[in-house]
Protein backbone atom coordinates (compact mmCIF):
# COMPACT_ATOMS: atom_id res chain seq x y z
CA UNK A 1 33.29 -3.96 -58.89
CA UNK A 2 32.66 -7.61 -57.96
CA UNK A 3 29.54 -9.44 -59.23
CA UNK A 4 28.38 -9.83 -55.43
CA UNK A 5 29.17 -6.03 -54.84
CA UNK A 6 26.66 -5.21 -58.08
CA UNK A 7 23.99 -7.29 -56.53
CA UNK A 8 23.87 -5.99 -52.92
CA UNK A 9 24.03 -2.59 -54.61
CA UNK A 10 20.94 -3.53 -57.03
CA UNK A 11 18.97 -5.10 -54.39
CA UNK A 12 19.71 -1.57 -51.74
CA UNK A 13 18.55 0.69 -54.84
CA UNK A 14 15.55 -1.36 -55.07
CA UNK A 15 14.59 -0.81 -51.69
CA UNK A 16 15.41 2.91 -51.81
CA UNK A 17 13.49 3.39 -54.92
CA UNK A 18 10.27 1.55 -53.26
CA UNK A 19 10.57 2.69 -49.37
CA UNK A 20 7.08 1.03 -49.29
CA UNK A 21 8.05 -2.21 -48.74
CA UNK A 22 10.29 -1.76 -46.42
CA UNK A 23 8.58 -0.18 -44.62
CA UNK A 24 6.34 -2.63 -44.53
CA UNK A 25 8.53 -5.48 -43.94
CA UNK A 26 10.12 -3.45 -40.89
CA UNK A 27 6.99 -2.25 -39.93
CA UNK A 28 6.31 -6.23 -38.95
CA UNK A 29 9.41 -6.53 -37.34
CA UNK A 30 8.80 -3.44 -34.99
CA UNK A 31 5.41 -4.93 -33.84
CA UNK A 32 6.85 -8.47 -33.42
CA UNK A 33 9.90 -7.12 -31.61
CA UNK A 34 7.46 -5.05 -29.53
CA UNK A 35 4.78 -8.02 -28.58
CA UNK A 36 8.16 -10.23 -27.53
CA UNK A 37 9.72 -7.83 -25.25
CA UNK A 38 6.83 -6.19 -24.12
CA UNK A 39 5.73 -9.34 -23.05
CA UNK A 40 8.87 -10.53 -21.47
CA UNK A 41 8.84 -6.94 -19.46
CA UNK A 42 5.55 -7.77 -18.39
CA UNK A 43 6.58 -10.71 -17.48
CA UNK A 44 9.03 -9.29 -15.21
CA UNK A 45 6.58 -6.73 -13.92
CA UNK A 46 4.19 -9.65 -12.73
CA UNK A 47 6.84 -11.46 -11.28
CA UNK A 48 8.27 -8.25 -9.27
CA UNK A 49 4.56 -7.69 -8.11
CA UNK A 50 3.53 -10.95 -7.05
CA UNK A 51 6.98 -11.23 -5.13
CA UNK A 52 5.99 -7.79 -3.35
CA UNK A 53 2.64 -8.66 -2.48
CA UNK A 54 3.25 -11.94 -1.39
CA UNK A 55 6.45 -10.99 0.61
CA UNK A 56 7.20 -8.40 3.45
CA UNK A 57 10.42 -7.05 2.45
CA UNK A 58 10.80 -4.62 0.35
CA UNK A 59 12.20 -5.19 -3.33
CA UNK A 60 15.20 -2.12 -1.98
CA UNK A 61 16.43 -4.55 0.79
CA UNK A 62 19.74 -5.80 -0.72
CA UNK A 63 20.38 -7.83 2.69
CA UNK A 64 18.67 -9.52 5.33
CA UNK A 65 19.88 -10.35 9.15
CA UNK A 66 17.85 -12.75 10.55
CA UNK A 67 18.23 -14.83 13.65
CA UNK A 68 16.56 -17.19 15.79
CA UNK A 69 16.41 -15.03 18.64
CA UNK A 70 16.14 -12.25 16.78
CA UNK A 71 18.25 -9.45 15.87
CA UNK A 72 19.15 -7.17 18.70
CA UNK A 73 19.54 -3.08 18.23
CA UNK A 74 22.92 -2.98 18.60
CA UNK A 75 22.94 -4.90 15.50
CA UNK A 76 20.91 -2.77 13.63
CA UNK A 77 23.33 0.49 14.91
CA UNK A 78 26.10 -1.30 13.67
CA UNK A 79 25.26 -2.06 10.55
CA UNK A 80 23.96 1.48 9.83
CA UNK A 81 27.41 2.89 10.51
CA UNK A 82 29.05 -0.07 8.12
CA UNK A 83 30.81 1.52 4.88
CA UNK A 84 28.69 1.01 1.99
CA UNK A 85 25.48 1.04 3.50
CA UNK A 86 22.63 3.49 2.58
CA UNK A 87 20.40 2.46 4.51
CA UNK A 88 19.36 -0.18 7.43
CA UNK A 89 16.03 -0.48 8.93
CA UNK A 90 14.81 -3.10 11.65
CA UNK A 91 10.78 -5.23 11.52
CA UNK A 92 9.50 -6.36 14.42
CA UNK A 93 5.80 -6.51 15.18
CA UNK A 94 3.49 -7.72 17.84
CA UNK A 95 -0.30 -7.93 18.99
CA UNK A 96 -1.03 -5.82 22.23
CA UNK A 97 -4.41 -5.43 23.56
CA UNK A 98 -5.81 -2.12 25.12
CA UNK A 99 -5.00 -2.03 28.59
CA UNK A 100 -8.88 -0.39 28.65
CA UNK A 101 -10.40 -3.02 26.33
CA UNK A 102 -8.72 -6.57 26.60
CA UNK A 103 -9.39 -8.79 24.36
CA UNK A 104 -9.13 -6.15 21.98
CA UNK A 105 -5.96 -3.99 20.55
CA UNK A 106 -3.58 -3.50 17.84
CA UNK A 107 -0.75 -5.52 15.51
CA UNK A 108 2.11 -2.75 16.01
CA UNK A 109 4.83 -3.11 13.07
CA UNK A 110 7.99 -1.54 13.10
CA UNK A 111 8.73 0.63 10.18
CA UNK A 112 10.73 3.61 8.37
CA UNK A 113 7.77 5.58 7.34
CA UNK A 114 9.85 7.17 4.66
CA UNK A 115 12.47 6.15 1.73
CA UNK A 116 13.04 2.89 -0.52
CA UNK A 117 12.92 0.31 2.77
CA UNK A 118 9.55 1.90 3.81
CA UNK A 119 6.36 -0.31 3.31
CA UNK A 120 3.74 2.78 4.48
CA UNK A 121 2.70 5.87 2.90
CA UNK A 122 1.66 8.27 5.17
CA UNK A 123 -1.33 9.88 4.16
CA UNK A 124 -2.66 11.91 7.39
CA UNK A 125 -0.62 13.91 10.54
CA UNK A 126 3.44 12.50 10.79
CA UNK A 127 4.79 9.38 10.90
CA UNK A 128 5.84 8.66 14.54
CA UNK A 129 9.93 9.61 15.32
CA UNK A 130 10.05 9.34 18.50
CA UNK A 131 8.97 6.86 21.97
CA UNK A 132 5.38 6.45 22.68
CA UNK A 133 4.38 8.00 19.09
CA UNK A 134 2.17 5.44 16.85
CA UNK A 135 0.87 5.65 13.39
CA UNK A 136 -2.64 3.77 12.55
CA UNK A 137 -4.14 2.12 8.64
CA UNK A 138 -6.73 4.02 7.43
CA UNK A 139 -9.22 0.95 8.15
CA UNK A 140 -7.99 0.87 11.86
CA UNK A 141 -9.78 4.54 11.57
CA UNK A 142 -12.83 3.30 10.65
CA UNK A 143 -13.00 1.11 12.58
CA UNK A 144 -12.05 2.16 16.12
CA UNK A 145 -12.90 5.71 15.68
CA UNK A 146 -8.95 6.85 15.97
CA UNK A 147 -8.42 9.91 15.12
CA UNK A 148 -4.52 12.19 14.86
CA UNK A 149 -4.04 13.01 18.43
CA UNK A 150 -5.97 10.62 20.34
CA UNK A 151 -3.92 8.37 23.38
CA UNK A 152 -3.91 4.70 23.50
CA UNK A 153 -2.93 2.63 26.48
CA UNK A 154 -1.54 -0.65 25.64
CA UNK A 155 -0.52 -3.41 27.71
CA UNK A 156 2.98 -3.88 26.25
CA UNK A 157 5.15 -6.40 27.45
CA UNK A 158 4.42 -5.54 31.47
CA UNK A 159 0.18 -5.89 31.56
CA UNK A 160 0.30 -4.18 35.27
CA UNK A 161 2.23 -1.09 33.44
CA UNK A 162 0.36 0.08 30.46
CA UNK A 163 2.07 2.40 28.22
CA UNK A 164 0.38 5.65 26.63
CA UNK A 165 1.07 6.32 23.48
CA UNK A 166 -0.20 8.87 21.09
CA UNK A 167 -2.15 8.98 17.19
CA UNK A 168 -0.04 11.19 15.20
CA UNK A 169 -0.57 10.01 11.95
CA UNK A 170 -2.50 7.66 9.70
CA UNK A 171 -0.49 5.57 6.75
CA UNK A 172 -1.32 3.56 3.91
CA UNK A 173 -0.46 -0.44 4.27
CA UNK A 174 0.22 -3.07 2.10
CA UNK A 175 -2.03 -5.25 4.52
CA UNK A 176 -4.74 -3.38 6.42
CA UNK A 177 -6.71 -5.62 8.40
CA UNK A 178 -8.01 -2.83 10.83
CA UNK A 179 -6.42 -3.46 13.91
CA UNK A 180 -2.57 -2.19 12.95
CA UNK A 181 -0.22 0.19 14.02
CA UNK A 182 2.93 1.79 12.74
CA UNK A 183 6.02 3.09 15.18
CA UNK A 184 9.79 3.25 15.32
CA UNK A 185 11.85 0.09 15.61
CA UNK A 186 13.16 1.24 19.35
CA UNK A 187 9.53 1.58 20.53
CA UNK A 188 8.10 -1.49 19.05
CA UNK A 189 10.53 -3.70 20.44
CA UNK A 190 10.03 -1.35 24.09
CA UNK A 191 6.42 -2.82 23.71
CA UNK A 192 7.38 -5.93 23.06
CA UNK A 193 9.92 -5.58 26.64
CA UNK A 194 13.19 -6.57 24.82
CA UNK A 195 15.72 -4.70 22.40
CA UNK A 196 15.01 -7.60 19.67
CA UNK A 197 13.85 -7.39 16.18
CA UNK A 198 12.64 -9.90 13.90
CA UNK A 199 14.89 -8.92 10.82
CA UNK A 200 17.26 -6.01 9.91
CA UNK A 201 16.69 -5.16 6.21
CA UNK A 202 19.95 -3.00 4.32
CA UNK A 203 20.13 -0.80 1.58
CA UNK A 204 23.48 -0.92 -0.45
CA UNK A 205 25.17 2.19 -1.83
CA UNK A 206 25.43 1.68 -5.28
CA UNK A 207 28.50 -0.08 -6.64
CA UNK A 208 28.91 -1.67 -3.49
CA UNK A 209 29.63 -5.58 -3.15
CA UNK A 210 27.49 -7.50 -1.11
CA UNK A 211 29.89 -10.21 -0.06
CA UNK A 212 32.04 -7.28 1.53
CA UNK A 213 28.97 -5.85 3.60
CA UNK A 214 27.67 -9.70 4.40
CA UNK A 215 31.41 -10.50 6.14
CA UNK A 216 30.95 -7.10 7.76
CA UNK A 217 27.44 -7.49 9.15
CA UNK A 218 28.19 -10.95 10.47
CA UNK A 219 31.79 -9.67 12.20
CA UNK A 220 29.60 -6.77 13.95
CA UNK A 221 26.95 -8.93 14.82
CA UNK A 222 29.30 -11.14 16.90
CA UNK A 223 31.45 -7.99 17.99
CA UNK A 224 31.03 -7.57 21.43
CA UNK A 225 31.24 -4.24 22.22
CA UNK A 226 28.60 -1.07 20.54
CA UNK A 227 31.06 -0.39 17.68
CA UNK A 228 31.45 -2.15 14.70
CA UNK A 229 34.22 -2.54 12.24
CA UNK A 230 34.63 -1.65 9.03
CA UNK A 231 34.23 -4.19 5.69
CA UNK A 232 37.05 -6.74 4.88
CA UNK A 233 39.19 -6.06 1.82
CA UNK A 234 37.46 -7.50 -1.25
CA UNK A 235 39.90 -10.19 -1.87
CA UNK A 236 39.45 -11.25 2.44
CA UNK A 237 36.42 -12.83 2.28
CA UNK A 238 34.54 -14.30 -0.32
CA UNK A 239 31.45 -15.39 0.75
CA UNK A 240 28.55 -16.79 -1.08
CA UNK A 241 24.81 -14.74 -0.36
CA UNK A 242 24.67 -15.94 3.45
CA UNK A 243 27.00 -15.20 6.22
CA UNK A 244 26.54 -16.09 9.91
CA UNK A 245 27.72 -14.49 13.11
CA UNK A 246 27.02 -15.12 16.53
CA UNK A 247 23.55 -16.73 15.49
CA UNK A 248 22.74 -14.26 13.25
CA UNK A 249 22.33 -15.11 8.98
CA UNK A 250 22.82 -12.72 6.48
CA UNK A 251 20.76 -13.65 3.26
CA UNK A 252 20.01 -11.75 0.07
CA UNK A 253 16.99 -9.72 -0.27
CA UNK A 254 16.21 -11.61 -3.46
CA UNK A 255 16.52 -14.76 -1.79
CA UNK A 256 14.37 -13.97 1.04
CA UNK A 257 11.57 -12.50 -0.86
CA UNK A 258 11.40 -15.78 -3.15
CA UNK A 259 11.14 -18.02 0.54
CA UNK A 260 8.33 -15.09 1.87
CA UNK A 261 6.39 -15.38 -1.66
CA UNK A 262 6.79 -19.34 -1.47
CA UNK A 263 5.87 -20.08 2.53
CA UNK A 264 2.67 -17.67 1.72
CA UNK A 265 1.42 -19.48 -1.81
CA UNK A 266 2.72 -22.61 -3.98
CA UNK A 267 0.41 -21.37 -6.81
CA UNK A 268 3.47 -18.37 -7.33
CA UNK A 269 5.18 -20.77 -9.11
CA UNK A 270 1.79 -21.65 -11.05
CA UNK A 271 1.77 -18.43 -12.07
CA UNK A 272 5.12 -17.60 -13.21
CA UNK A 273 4.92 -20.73 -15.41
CA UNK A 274 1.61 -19.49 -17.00
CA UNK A 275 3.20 -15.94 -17.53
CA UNK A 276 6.43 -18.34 -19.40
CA UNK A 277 4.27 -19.86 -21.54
CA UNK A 278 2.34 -16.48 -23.16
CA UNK A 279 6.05 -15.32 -23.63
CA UNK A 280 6.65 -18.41 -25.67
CA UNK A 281 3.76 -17.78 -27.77
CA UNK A 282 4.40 -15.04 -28.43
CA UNK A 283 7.75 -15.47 -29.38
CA UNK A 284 6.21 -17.72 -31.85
CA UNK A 285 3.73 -15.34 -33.18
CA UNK A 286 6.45 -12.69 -33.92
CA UNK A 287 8.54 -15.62 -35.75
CA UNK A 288 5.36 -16.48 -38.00
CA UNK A 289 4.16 -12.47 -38.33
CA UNK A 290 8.11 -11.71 -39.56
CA UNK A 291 8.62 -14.15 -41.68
CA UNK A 292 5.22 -14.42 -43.73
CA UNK A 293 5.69 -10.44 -43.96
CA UNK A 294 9.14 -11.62 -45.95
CA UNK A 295 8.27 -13.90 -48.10
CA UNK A 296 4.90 -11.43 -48.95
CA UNK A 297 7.59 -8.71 -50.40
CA UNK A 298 10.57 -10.93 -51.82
CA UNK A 299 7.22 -12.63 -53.25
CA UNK A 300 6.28 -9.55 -55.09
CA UNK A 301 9.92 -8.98 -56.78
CA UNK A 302 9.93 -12.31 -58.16
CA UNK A 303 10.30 -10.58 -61.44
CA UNK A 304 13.48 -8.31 -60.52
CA UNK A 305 14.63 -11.36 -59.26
CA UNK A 306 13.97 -13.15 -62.37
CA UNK A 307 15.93 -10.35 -64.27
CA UNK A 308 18.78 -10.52 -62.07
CA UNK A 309 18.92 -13.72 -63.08
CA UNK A 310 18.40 -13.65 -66.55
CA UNK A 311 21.27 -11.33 -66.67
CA UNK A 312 23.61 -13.97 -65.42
CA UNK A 313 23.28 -13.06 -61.18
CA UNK A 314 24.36 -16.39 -59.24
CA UNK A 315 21.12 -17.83 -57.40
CA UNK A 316 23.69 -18.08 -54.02
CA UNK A 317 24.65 -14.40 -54.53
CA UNK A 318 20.89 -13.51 -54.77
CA UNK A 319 20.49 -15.52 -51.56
CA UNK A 320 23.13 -13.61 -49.94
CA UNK A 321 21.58 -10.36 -50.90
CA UNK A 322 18.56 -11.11 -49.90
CA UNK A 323 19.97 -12.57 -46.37
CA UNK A 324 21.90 -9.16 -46.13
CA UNK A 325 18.87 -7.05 -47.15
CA UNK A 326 16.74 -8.62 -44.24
CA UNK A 327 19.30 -9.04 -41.91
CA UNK A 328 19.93 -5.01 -41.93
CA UNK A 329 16.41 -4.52 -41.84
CA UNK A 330 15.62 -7.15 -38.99
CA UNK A 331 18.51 -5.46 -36.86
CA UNK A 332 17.27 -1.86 -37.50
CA UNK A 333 13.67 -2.52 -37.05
CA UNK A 334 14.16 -4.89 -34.24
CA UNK A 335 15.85 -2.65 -31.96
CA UNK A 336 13.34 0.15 -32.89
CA UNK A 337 11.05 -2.24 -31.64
CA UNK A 338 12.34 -3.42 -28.25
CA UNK A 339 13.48 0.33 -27.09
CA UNK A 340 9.81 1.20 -27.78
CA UNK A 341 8.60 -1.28 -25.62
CA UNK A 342 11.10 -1.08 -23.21
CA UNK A 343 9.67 2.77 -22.70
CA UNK A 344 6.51 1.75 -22.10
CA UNK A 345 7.73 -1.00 -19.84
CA UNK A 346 9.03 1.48 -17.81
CA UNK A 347 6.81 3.90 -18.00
CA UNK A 348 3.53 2.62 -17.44
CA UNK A 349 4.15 1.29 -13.80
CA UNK A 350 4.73 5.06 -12.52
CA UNK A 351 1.72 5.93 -14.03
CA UNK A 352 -0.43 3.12 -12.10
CA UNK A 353 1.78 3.93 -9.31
CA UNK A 354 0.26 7.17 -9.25
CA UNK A 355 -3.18 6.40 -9.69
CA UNK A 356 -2.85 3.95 -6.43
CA UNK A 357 -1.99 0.58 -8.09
CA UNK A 358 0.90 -0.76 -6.34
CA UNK A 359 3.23 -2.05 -9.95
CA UNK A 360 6.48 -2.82 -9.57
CA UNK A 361 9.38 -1.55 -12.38
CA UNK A 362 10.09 -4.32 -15.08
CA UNK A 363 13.79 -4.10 -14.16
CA UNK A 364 16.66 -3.95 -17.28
CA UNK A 365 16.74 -7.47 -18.74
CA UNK A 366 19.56 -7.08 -21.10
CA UNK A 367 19.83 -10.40 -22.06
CA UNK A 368 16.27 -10.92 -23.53
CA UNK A 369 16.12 -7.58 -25.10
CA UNK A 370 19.61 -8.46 -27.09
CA UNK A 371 17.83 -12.15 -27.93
C-alpha cells in the first residue's frame, strides 16, 4: 500500500473513531449551505412576488399578443385551437357608469375565473360564464351594497341602450379599489361595443417550444379567415421571443411582466439590488462560519498530525489528506444543506398561500444550488 494510500486511510479512521468532529465540522457546512441557498431562494421568491404584484399578467402566461388596436376574438379562438397550447385567455377592461347613477359605475375586467391564467378567486355565488353575467370584489360589496343576484344597468358602449346584467358572484382581486367587476372576455369587450381585447395571455403545454407557438400565433393572427393553422416545423422558423402578424406582437410572458413591474415602479430594481447584496453577505458569512469551523478541528489534531509526521508522513501528503477529508465532507454536508433549504423554499409559500398571503414559488435554480 502506497504511503499516500496509508495516510488517507489514517486520517478516515480518525474521523470514524471521533464522529464528533465531524459532525461538527459538517454540522457548519449544513447551516452555511442552508443560509446561502435559502437566501438565494428567497431571493427568488421576492423577486417572483414583486413581479406579480407589480404586474397584471400572470406568472403562467408563457406568451403575450398584444397590439395597438388591440387583439380581436378571432385571435384569441385561434390561438386556443393552436397545437401546444393549454390554455389562452383574453384582458380587456373598461370604466362604465350606471345607466341609473352617472357619474358613478364600475371598472369591468375580463377574466378566467378559474385555472393558472386566472387573477380572481371566487369566494361567493359563480363566476360569470355566460353574456350579461358579472362578478363584483368583495370591497365593491361594501361599498355599493351588491349583493349575489342583484341587476345592474350599465351604459356600455351605446349610453341610449343600457345593458342589464346580473351579480352572480363575488371574487377576490389582486387590486380592489371598490368599484370593479369581473365577466367573460366576449361580454366585456360587448360592453366596451367592439370584439377587441387588450392582450391575449397563453399557457404552453409542457415540453412545448415557444418559438413554434410564437410563428403560429402571428400566422393566425394575420390569417384571414376563422381558422387557424397549425405550428411550423421546428427547424421553419426560428424566431427570437417576439413575433408580429398583421399588427399584432407576440412577446414572452417573462418579458412582459419585467416592462409591467418597471412602467409601475423604478424602485423594483432598488429592490432586487438590495435583496443581491444580503445574498452576498451571506455568501460571505458561510465562507468565514466553514472555514473557522476547519481550522477549529484540524487545530485540535495538531498532535496526530505531529505523529504522522514524526513517523516520516510527507507534509504535501498530509495536505492532500486533509484537502480530501474536507472536500468529502464539504460535498456531503453541503448538499444536505441546500436540499434542506430547498424544501423549505418550496414549502413555505403554500403554506402562506393558504393562510391568504399571496407568495410566489422560489422556482428550481439549478445553477446556484450546484455553486
Amino acid at each position: 500500500m502506497s504511503r499516500r494510500a496509508v495516510l488517507l486511510r489514517a486520517q478516515l479512521v480518525e474521523a470514524a473513531r471521533r464522529p464528533a468532529r465531524t459532525l461538527l465540522t459538517g454540522l457548519a457546512v449544513i447551516v452555511a449551505a442552508f443560509v446561502v441557498f435559502g437566501t438565494v431562494l428567497a431571493y427568488q421568491v421576492t423577486e417572483r412576488t414583486v413581479l406579480a404584484g407589480f404586474s397584471g399578467t400572470p406568472a403562467a402566461a408563457d406568451l403575450v399578443v398584444t397590439g395597438g388596436d388591440g387583439v380581436s376574438l378571432r385571435t384569441l379562438d385561434a390561438a386556443r385551437r393552436l397545437p401546444g397550447v393549454a390554455e389562452a385567455v383574453g384582458r380587456t377592461d373598461a370604466f362604465h357608469e350606471f345607466a341609473d347613477d352617472p357619474g358613478a359605475g364600475l371598472s369591468v375586467y375580463a377574466d378566467p375565473g378559474s385555472g393558472p391564467l386566472a387573477t380572481v378567486r371566487v369566494v361567493q355565488g359563480r363566476y360569470p360564464a355566460a353574456a350579461s353575467e358579472l362578478a363584483v370584489t368583495r370591497r365593491t360589496v361594501d361599498r355599493l351594497g351588491l349583493g349575489v343576484g342583484e341587476t345592474l344597468r350599465l351604459a356600455g358602449a351605446a349610453p341610449d341602450r343600457p345593458v342589464a346584467v346580473t351579480v352572480v358572484g363575488v371574487v377576490d382581486a389582486p387590486d380592489d379599489p371598490g368599484e370593479t367587476g369581473y365577466t367573460t372576455e366576449a361580454f366585456a369587450a360587448r360592453l366596451g361595443g367592439s370584439d377587441q381585447l387588450r392582450q391575449v395571455e397563453v399557457r404552453l403545454a409542457p415540453g412545448v417550444d415557444p418559438d413554434v407557438v410564437s410563428a403560429a400565433l402571428a400566422r393566425a393572427a394575420s390569417a384571414p379567415g376563422p381558422s387557424a393553422s397549425g405550428p411550423s416545423a421546428p427547424g421553419a422558423s426560428a424566431a427570437p421571443s417576439e413575433r408580429a402578424g398583421a399588427g399584432l406582437v407576440v412577446r414572452a410572458g417573462s418579458e412582459v411582466r419585467r416592462a409591467e413591474a418597471d412602467q409601475v415602479s423604478e424602485r423594483v430594481q432598488d429592490l432586487f439590488a438590495l435583496v443581491t447584496m444580503f445574498v452576498a453577505i451571506a455568501v460571505v458569512a458561510a465562507v468565514l462560519v466553514a472555514t473557522s469551523t476547519f481550522r477549529i478541528v484540524f487545530a485540535q489534531r495538531m498532535r496526530q498530525l505531529a505523529l504522522l509526521r514524526a513517523v516520516g508522513a510527507p507534509r504535501a501528503g498530509l495536505f492532500r489528506a486533509l484537502v480530501v477529508e474536507g472536500a468529502g465532507t464539504g460535498l456531503v454536508a453541503g448538499l444536505a444543506g441546500v436540499l434542506a433549504a430547498y424544501g423549505v423554499g418550496h414549502g413555505l409559500p403554500p403554506v402562506l398561500r393558504g393562510f391568504g398571503l399571496a407568495v410566489a414559488s422560489p422556482g428550481h435554480p439549478v445553477a446556484a444550488a450546484v455553486a
